[in-house]
Protein backbone atom coordinates (compact mmCIF):
# COMPACT_ATOMS: atom_id res chain seq x y z
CA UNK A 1 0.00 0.00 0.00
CA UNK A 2 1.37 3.79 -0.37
CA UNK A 3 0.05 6.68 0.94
CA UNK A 4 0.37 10.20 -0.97
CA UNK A 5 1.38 11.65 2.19
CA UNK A 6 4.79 9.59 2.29
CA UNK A 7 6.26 12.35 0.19
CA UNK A 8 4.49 15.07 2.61
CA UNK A 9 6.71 13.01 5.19
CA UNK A 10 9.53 12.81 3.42
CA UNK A 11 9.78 16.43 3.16
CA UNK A 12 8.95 17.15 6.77
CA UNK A 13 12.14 14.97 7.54
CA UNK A 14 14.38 16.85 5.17
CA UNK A 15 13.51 20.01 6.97
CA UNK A 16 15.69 22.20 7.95
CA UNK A 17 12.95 23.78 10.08
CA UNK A 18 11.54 20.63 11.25
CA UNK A 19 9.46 20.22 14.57
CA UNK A 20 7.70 17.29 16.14
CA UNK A 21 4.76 16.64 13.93
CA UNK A 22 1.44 16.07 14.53
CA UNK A 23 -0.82 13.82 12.22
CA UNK A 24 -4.14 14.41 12.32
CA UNK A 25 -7.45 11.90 11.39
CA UNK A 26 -10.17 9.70 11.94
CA UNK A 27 -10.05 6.46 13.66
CA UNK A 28 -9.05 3.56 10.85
CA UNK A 29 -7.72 6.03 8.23
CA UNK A 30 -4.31 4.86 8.40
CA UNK A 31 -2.17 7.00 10.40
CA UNK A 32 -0.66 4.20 12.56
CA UNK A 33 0.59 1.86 9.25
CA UNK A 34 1.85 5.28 7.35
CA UNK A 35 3.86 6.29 10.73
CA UNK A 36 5.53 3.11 11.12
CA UNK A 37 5.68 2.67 7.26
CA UNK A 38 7.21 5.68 6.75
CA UNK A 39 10.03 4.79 9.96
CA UNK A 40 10.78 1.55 8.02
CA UNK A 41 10.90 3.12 4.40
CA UNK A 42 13.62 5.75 5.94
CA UNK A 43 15.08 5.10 9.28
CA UNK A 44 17.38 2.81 10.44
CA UNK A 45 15.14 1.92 13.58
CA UNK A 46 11.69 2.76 14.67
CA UNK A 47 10.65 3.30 18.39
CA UNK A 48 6.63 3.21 18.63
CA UNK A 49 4.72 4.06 21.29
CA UNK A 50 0.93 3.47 21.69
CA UNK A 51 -0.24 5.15 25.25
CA UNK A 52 -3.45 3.60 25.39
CA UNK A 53 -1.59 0.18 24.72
CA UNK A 54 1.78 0.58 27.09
CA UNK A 55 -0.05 1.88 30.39
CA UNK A 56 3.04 2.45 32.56
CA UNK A 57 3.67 5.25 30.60
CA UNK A 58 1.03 7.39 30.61
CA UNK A 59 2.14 8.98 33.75
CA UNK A 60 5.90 9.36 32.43
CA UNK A 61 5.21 13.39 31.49
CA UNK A 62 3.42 13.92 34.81
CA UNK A 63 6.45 15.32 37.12
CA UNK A 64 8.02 17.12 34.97
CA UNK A 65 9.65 17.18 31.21
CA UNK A 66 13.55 15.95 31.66
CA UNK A 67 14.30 15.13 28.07
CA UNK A 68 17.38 12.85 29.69
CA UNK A 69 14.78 10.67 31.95
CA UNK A 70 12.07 10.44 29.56
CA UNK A 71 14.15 9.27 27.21
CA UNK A 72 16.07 6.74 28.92
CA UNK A 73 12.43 5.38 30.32
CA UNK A 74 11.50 4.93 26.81
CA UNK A 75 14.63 3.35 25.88
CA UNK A 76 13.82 0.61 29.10
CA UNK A 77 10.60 0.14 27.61
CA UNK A 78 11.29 -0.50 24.48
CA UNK A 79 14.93 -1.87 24.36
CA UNK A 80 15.76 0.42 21.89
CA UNK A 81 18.20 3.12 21.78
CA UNK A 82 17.16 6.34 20.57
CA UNK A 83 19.60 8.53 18.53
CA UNK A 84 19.36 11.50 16.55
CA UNK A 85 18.36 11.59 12.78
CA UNK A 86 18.48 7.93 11.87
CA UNK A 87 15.60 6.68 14.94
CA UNK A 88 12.00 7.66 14.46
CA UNK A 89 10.44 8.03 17.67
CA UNK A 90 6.66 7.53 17.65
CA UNK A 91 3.67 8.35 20.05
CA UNK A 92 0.43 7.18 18.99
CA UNK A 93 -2.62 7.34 20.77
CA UNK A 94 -1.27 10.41 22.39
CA UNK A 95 -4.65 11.77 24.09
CA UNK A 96 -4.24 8.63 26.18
CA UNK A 97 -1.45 10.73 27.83
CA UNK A 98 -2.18 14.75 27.53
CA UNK A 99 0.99 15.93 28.68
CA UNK A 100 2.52 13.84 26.31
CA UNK A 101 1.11 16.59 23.86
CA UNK A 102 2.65 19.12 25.81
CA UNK A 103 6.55 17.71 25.85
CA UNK A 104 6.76 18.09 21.94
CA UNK A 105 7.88 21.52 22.98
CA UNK A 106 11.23 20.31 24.65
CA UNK A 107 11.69 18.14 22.06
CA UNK A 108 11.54 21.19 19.50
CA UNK A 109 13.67 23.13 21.92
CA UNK A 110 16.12 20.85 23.77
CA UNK A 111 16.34 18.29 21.41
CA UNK A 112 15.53 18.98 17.88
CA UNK A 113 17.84 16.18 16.57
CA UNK A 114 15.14 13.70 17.72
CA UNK A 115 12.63 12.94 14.93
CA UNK A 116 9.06 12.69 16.57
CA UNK A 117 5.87 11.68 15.07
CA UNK A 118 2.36 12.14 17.05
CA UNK A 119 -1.51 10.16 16.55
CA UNK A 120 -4.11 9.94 17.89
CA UNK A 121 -7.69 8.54 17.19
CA UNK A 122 -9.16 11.07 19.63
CA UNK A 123 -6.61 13.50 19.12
CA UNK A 124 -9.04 16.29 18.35
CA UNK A 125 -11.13 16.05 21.16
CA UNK A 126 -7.76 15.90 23.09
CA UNK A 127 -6.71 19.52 21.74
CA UNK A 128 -9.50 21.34 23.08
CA UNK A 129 -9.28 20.16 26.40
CA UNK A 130 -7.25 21.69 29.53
CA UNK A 131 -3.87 20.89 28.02
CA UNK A 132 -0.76 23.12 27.85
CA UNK A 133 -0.43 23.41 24.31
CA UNK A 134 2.72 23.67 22.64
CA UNK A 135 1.62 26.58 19.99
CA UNK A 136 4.27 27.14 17.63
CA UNK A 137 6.52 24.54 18.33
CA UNK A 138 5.09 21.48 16.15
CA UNK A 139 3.87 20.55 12.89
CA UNK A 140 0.48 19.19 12.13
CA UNK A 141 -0.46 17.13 8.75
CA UNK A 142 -3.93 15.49 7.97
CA UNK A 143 -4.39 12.47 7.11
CA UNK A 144 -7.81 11.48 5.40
CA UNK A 145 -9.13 8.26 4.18
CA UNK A 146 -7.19 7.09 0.59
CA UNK A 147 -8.52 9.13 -2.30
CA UNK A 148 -9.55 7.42 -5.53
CA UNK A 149 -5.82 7.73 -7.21
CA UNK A 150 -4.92 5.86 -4.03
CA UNK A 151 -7.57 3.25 -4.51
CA UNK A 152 -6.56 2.83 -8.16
CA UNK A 153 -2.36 2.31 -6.93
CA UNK A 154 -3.85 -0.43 -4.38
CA UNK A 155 -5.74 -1.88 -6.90
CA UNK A 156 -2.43 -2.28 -9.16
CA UNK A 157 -4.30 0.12 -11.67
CA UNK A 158 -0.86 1.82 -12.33
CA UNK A 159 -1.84 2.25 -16.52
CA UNK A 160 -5.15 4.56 -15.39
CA UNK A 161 -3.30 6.77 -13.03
CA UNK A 162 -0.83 7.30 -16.23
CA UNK A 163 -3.23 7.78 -18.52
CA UNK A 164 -5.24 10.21 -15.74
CA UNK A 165 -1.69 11.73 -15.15
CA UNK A 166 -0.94 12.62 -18.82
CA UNK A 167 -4.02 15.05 -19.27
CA UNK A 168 -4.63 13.58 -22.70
CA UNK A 169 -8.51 13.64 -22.81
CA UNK A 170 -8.81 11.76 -25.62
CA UNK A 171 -7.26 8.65 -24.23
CA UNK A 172 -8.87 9.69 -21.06
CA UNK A 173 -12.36 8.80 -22.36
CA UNK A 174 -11.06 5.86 -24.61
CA UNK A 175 -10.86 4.00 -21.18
CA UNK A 176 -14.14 5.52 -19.78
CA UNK A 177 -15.99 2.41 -19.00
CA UNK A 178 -12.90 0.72 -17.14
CA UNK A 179 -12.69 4.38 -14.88
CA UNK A 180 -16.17 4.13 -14.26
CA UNK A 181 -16.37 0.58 -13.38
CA UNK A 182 -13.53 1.63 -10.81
CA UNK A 183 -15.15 4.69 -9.79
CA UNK A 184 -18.60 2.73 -9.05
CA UNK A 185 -16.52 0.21 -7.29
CA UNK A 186 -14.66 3.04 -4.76
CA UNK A 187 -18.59 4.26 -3.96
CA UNK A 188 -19.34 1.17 -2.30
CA UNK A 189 -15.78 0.83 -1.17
CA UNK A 190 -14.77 4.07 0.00
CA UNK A 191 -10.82 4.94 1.21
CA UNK A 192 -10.74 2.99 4.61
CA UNK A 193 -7.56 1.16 4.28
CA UNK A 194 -8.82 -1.86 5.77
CA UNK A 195 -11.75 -1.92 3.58
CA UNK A 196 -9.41 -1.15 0.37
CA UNK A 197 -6.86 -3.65 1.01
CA UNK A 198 -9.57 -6.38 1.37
CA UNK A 199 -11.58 -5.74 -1.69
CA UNK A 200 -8.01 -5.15 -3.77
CA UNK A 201 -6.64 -8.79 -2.67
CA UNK A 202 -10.13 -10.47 -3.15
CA UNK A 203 -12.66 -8.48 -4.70
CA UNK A 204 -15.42 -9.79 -2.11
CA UNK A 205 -17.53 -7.19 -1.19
CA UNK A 206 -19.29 -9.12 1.53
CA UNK A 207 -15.90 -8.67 3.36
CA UNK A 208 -15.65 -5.00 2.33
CA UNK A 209 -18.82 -4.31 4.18
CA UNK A 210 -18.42 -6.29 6.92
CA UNK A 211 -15.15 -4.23 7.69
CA UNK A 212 -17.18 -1.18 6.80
CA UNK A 213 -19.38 -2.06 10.26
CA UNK A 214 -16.86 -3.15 12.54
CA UNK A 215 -15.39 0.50 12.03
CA UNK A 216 -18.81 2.30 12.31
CA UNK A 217 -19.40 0.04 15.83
CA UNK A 218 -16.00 1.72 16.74
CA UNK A 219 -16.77 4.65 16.34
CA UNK A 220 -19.94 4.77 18.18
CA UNK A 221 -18.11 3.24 21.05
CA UNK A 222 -15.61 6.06 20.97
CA UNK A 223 -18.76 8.55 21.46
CA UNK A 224 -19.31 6.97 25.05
CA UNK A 225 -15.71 8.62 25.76
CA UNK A 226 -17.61 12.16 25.63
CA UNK A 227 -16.41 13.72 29.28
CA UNK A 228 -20.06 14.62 29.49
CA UNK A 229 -22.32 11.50 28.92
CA UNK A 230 -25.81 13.11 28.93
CA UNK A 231 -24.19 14.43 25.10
CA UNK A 232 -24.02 10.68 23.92
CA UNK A 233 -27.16 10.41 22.76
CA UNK A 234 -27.20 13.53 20.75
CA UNK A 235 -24.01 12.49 19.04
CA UNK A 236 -25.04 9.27 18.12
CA UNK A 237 -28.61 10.72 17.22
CA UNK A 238 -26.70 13.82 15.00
CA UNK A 239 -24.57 10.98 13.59
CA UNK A 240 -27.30 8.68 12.40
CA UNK A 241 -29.23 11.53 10.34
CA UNK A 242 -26.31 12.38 8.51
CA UNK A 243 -27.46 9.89 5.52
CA UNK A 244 -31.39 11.37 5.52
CA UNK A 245 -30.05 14.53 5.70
CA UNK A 246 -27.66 13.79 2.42
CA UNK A 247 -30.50 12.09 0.47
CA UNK A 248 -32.64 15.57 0.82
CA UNK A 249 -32.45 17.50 -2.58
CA UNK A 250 -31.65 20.87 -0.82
CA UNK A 251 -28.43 19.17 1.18
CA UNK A 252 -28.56 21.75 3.92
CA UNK A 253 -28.54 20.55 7.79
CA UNK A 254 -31.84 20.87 9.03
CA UNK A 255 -31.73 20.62 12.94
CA UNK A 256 -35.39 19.32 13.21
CA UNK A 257 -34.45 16.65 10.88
CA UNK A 258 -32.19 14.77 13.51
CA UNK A 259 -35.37 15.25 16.06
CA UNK A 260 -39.14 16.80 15.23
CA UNK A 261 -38.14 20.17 17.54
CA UNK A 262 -34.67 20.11 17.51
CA UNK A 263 -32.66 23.44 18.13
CA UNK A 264 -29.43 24.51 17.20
CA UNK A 265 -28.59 25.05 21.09
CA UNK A 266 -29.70 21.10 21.46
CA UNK A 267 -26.91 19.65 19.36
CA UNK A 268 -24.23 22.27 18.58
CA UNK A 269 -21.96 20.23 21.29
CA UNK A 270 -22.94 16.70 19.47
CA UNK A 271 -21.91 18.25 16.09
CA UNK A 272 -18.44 19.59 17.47
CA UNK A 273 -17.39 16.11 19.20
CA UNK A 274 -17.82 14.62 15.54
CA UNK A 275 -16.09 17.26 13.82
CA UNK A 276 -12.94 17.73 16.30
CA UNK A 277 -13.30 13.57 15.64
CA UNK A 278 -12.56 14.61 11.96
CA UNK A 279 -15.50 11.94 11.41
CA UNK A 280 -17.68 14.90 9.69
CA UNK A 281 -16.60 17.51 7.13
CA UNK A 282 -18.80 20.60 7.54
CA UNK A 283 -19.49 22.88 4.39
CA UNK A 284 -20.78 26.51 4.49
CA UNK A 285 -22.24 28.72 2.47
CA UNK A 286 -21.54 31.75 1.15
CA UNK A 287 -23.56 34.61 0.33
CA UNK A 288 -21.17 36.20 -2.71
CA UNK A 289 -18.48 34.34 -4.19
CA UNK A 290 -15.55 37.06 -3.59
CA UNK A 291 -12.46 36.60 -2.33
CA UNK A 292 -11.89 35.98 0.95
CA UNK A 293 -14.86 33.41 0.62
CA UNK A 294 -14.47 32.82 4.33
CA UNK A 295 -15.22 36.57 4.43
CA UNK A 296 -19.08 36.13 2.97
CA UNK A 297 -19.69 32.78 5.08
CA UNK A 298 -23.48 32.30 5.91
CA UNK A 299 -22.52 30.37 9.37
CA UNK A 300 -26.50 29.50 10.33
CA UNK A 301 -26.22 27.71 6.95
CA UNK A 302 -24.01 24.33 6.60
CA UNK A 303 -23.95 20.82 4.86
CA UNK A 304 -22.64 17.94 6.49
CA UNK A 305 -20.62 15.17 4.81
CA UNK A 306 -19.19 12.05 6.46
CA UNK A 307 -15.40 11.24 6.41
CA UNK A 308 -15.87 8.63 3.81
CA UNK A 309 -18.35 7.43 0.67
CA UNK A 310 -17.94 3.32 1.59
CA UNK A 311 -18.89 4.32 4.99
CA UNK A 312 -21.76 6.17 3.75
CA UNK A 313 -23.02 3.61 1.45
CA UNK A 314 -22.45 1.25 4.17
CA UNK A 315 -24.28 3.38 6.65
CA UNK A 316 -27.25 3.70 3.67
CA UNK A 317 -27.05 -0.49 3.48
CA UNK A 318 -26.77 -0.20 -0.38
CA UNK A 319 -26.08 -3.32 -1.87
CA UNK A 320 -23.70 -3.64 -4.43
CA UNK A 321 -25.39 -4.62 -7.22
CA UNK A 322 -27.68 -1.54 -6.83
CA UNK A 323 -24.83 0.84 -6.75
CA UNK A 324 -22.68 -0.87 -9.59
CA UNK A 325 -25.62 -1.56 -12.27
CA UNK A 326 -27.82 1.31 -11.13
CA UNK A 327 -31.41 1.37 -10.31
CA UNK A 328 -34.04 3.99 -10.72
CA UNK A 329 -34.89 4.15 -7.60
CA UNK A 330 -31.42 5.06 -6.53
CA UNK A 331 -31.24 8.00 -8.40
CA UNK A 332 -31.39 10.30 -5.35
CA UNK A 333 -29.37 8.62 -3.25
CA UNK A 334 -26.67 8.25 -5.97
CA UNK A 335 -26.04 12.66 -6.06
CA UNK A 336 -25.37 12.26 -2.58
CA UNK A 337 -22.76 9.65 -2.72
CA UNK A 338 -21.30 11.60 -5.48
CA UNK A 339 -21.18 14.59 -3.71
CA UNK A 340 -19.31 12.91 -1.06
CA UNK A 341 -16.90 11.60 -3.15
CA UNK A 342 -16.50 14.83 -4.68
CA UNK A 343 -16.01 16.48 -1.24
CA UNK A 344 -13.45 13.83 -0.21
CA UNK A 345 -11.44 14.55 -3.31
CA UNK A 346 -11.60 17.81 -2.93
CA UNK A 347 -10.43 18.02 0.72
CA UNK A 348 -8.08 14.96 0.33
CA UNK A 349 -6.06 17.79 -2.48
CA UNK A 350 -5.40 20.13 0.43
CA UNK A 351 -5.71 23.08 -2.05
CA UNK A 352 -8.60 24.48 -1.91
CA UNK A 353 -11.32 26.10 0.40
CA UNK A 354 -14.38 24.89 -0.06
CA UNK A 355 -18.07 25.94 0.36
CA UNK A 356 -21.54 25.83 -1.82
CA UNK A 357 -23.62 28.82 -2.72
CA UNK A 358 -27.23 29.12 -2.71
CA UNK A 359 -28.96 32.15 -4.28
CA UNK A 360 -31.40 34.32 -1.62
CA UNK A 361 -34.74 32.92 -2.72
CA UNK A 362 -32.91 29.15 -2.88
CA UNK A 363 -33.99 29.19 -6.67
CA UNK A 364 -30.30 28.06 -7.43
CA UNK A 365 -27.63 26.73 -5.79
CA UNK A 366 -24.16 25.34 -6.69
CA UNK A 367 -23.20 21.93 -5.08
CA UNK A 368 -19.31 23.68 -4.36
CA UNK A 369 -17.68 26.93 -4.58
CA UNK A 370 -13.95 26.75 -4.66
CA UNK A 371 -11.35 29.40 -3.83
CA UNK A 372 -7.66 28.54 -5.24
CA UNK A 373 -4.83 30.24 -6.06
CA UNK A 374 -6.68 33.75 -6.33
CA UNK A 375 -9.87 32.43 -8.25
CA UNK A 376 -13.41 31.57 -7.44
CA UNK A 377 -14.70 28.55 -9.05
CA UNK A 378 -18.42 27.08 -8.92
CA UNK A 379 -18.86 23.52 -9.37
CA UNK A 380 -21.69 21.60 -9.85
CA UNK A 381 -22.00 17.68 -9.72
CA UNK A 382 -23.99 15.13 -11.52
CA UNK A 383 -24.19 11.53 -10.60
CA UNK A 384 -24.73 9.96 -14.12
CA UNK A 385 -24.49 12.20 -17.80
CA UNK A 386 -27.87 14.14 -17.17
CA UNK A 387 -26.02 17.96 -18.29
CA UNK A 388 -28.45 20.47 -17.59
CA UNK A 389 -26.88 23.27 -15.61
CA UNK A 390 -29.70 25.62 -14.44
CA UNK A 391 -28.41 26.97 -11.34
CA UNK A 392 -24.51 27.53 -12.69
CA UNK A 393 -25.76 28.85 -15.38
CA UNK A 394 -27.51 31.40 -12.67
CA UNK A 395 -24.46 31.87 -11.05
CA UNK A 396 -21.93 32.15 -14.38
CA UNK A 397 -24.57 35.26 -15.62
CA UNK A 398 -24.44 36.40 -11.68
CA UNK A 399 -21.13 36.55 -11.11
CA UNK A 400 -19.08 35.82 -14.52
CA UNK A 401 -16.44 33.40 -12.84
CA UNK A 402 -13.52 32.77 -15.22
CA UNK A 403 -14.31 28.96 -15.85
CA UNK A 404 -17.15 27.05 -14.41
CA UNK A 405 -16.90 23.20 -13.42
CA UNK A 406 -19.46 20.62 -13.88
CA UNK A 407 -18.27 17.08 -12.55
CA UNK A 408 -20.80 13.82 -14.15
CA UNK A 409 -19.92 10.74 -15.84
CA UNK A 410 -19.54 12.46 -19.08
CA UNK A 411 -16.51 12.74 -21.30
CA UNK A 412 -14.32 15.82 -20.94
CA UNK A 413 -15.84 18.85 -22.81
CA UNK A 414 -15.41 22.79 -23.10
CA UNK A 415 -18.90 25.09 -24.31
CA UNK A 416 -18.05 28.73 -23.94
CA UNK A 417 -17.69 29.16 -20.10
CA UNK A 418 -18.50 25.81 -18.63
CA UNK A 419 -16.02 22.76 -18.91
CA UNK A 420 -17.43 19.50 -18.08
CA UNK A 421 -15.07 16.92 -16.23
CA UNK A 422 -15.54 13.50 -15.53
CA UNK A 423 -16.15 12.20 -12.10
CA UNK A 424 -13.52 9.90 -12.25
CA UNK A 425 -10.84 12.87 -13.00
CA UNK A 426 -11.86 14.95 -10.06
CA UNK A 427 -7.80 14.70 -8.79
CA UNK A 428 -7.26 16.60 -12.37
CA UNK A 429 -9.09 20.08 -11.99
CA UNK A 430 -6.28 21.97 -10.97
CA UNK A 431 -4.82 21.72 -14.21
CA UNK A 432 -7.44 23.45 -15.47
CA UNK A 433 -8.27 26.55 -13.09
């Protein structure tokens, strides 16, 4: 299996400015194979930690942070020796042990010859709580579930992420119905490695989903870790209506929707455990696509995605023959998986802010507005090849963007202001901002 954030790694160890880093993520998205991974790929030795594993050492930060007896504990612990530049020291499940959190400081000051890499499933939740943080003095990277040129690499599809690579359209579409058949397949899939790893080796899909649960029982055993348990119903209720709230036409987060009365004030601390869990993405919109778009944010006005399409799917129960031959009845269903996808893509690229934009009256609205590298673009996505464009079409005679993006699973296309990209190419829009 590799990870595009190897080379993220890579360069974060060739620093000259390097700190102790920080990855960030969901529970099961990988963070604990691409840490030790990465230690075997380009150290000579690898010391790993897991806090909520090794017990004894949770208390270790506690009196006080003496680089010298820290160390040498670890080194008892682990037999290892730990040296500067060719060991990888790593502390997973770091929330286990708070203060733990708080010596990547020293290390940055009293011993930045020490290489130190930092998880945690909870890690989020473990941020905003009554910690000394050590702002300034670390490094933090995301980690997200794999992204569909990562499914394609574990899949050993190495001549479509050329051919995707090259930006030759033509050849693009000549294998259309081989990326689609993928595509179709990563819906039901999704990026859990776990999940992807299972299906690549075996292409059983009973197995797929089965792995798909055990990781959504997980997680709704993490939300009984909530410091205040009287919240754990609302999380798991908030969590739950995430797929009815997806299969609406208008997409927006409707409070009542999760429970007939429901108030903002009722679940606002549900919805922040999930997102500090990185297990929800939350989209805003914005009233006027200008830059700053964080500047014209509409914050009473949100989407909410999950942190991965398989779980989704999984979550919705659909079978895979309904998702990979299609069904009528699906149709509805289907946008929302393919927003989600699209969404994942999008945030999995690191490059661009992301919202959606709905016009006053809601008698348009674009699925994603994008701000990158000093432009503004509106994208629109369709699940199958149906191209009408209504609402960008709104927006393009609104607000004239310079190019307009509508994502479906049609070929590659450019009429006057609106280029039309496959669904399956989502990883190449930059090259064409």
């Amino acid at each position: 299996m590799k990870r595009l954030k190897q080379d993220a790694l890579l360069a974060w160890k060739n620093s000259i400015n390097r700190k102790p880093l920080i990855i960030k993520g969901a529970r099961q998205v990988g963070k604990t194979w691409l840490m030790k991974a990465f230690g075997e790929a380009y150290y000579t030795d690898t010391v790993y930690l897991n806090f909520e594993k090794t017990t004894r050492l949770q208390n270790l930060f506690d009196d006080d942070f003496d680089l010298q007896r820290i160390i040498i504990a670890i080194q008892a612990e682990t037999g290892k020796t730990i040296t500067e530049g060719d060991v990888l020291l790593i502390f997973d499940e770091i929330q286990a042990a708070p203060r733990a959190i708080t010596s990547l400081k020293y290390f940055q000051e009293d011993a930045p010859g020490i290489h130190v890499i930092a998880a945690g499933s909870l890690l989020g939740i473990a941020l905003h709580a009554n910690i000394s943080f050590p702002v300034g003095k670390i490094d933090f990277l995301d980690l997200h579930p794999m992204n569909f040129m990562e499914f394609l690499m574990a899949c050993n599809e190495t001549g479509l992420i050329q051919i995707l690579e090259s930006n030759d359209w033509k050849l693009i579409t000549a294998f259309k119905s081989k990326f689609i058949e993928r595509l179709r397949q990563y819906y039901y899939v999704g990026g859990m490695p776990e999940a992807v790893m299972r299906f690549c080796a075996n292409g059983n899909f009973v197995e797929v989903r089965s792995i798909q649960k055990q990781i959504l029982t997980a997680y709704e055993q993490d939300f009984s870790k909530h410091p205040q348990h009287n919240i754990v119903p609302r999380i798991r209720m908030a969590w739950n209506s995430i797929p009815s709230q997806l299969a609406k036409e208008n997409r927006k987060f409707v409070y009542g929707a999760i429970k007939k009365g429901a108030r903002a004030k009722d679940f606002e601390l549900a919805l922040s455990w999930l997102l500090d869990c990185q297990l929800l993405h939350k989209l805003h919109r914005v009233s006027k696509p200008s830059i700053p778009l964080k500047a014209y944010v509409d914050l009473s006005a949100f989407r909410l995605f999950l942190v991965d399409v398989g779980l989704l799917a999984a979550m919705g129960d659909i079978d895979a023959k309904t998702l990979l031959e299609g069904n009528a009845i699906f149709s509805e269903f289907k946008g929302a998986l393919s927003e989600q996808y699209v969404i994942q893509e999008l945030i999995s690229a690191g490059d661009f802010a992301v919202y959606y934009w709905t016009a006053k009256r809601a008698t348009a609205e674009v699925d994603f507005v994008l701000q990158y590298q000093g432009m503004v673009l509106p994208v629109e996505v369709k699940a199958e090849e149906n191209l009408q464009s209504k609402s960008l079409k709104v927006f393009h005679q609104k607000f004239s963007p310079p190019v307009a993006l509508r994502l479906s699973m049609s070929d590659y296309r450019i009429r006057d202001w609106l280029v039309n990209v496959p669904l399956y190419a989502v990883s190449r829009i930059k090259t064409l901002a």
